[in-house]
Protein backbone atom coordinates (compact mmCIF):
# COMPACT_ATOMS: atom_id res chain seq x y z
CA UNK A 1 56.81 -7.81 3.63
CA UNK A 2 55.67 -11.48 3.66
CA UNK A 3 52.21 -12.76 2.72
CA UNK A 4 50.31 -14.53 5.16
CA UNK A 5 50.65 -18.27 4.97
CA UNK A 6 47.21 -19.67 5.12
CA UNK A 7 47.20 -23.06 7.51
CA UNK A 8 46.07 -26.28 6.29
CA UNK A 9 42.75 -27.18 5.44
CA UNK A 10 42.57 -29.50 8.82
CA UNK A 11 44.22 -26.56 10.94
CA UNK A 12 41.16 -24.55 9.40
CA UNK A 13 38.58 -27.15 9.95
CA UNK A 14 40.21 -27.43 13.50
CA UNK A 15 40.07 -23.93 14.19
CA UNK A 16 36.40 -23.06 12.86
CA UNK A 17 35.11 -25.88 15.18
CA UNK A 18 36.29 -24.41 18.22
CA UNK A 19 35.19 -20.92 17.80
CA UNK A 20 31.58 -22.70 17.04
CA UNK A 21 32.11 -24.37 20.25
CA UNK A 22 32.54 -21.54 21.87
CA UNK A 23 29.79 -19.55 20.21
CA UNK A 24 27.72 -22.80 21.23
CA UNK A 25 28.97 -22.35 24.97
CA UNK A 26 28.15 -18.85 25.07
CA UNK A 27 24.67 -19.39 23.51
CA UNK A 28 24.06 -22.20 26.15
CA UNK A 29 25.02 -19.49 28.88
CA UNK A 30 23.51 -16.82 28.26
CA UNK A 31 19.89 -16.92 30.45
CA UNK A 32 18.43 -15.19 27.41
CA UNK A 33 18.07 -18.12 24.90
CA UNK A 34 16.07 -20.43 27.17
CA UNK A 35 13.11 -17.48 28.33
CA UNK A 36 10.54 -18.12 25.88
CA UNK A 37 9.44 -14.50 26.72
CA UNK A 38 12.43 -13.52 25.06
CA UNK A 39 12.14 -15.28 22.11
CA UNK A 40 8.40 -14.58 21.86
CA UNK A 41 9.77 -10.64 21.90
CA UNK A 42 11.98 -11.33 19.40
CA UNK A 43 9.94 -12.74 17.00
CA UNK A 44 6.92 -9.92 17.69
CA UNK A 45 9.90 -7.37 16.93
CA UNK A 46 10.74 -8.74 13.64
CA UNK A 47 7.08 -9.35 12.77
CA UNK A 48 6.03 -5.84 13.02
CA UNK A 49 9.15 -4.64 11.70
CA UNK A 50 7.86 -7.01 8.36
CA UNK A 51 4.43 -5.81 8.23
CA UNK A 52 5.30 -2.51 8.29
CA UNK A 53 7.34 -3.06 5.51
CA UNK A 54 4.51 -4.57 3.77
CA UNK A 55 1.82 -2.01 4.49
CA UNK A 56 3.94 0.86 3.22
CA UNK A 57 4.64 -1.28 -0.10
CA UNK A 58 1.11 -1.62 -0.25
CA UNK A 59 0.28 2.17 0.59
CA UNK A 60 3.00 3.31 -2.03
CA UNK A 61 1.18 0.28 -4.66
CA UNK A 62 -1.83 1.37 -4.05
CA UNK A 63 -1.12 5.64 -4.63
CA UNK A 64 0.42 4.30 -8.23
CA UNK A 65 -2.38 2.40 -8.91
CA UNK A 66 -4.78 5.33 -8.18
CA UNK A 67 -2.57 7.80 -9.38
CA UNK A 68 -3.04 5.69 -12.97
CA UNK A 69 -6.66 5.22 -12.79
CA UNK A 70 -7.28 9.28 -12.14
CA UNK A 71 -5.34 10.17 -14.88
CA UNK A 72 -7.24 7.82 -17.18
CA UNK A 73 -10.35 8.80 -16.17
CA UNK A 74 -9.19 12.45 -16.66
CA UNK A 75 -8.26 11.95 -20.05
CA UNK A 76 -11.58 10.00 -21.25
CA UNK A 77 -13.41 13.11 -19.63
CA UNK A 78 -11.39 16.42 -21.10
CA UNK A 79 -9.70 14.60 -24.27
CA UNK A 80 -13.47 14.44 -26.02
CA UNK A 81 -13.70 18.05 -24.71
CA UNK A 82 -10.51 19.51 -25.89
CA UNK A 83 -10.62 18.13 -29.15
CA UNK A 84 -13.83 19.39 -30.79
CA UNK A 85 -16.27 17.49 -28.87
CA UNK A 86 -19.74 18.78 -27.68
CA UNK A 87 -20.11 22.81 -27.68
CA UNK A 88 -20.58 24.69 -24.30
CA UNK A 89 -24.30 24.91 -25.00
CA UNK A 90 -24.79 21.20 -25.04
CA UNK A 91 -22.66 20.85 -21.61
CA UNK A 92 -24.80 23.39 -20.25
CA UNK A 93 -27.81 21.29 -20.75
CA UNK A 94 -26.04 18.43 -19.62
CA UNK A 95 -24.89 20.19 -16.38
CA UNK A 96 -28.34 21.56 -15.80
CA UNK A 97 -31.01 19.94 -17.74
CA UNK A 98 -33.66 21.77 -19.70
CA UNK A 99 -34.74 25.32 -18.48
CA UNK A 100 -30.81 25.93 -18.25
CA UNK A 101 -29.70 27.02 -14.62
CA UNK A 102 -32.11 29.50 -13.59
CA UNK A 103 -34.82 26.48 -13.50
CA UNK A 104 -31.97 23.56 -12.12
CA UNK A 105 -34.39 23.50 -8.70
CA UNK A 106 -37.97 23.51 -10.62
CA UNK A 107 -40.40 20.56 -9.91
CA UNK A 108 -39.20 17.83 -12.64
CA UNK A 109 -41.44 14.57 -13.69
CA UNK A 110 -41.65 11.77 -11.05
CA UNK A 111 -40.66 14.33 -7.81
CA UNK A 112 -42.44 14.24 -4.68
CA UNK A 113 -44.99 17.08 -4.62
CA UNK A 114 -46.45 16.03 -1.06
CA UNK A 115 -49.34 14.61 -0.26
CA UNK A 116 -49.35 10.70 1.28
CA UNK A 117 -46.96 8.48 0.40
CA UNK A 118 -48.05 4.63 -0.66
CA UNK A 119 -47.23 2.17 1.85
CA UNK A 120 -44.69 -0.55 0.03
């Protein structure tokens, strides 16, 4: 079996014009390339196509990004805990201030206790 014999470089040149000439021709006749409203359709396809793209890159960015910040703030709040930091007694003050929880809904300093309200 023979190899192909490749033509010469101004048979090639020769032949690649013509088929662009004829993809020319067939571009000029097809009704399709001179209706803006298909152009204008073609473009709005490939638009949307793009910024769907992007949202979802930004939608996937942005679940890293607060994926990352959770776990950070996760560790600066249990890591203190979980390594010898303050005993339950002192969260439980924390969590419901003095009294513990049986007095969390007693009347505290500065709360409304009725009466007229100044005028600002």
């Amino acid at each position: 079996m023979r190899a192909p014999t490749l033509a010469s470089p101004a048979a090639e040149i020769r032949r690649l014009r013509a088929e662009v000439a004829q993809l020319q021709a067939a571009l000029a006749s097809d009704a399709r390339s001179s209706d803006p409203d298909y152009w204008l359709a073609l473009f709005r396809s490939g638009y949307e196509a793009q910024v769907a793209e992007v949202a979802e890159a930004e939608y996937r960015r942005g679940q890293a990004d607060e994926a990352r910040h959770r776990d950070r703030l996760w560790r600066e709040a249990a890591e203190p805990i979980a390594h010898g930091g303050p005993t339950f007694a002192e969260l439980e003050l924390r969590r419901w201030g003095p009294g513990g929880r049986v007095h969390f809904g007693d009347a505290r300093e500065g709360d409304y206790m009725g009466g007229p309200v100044p005028a600002w």
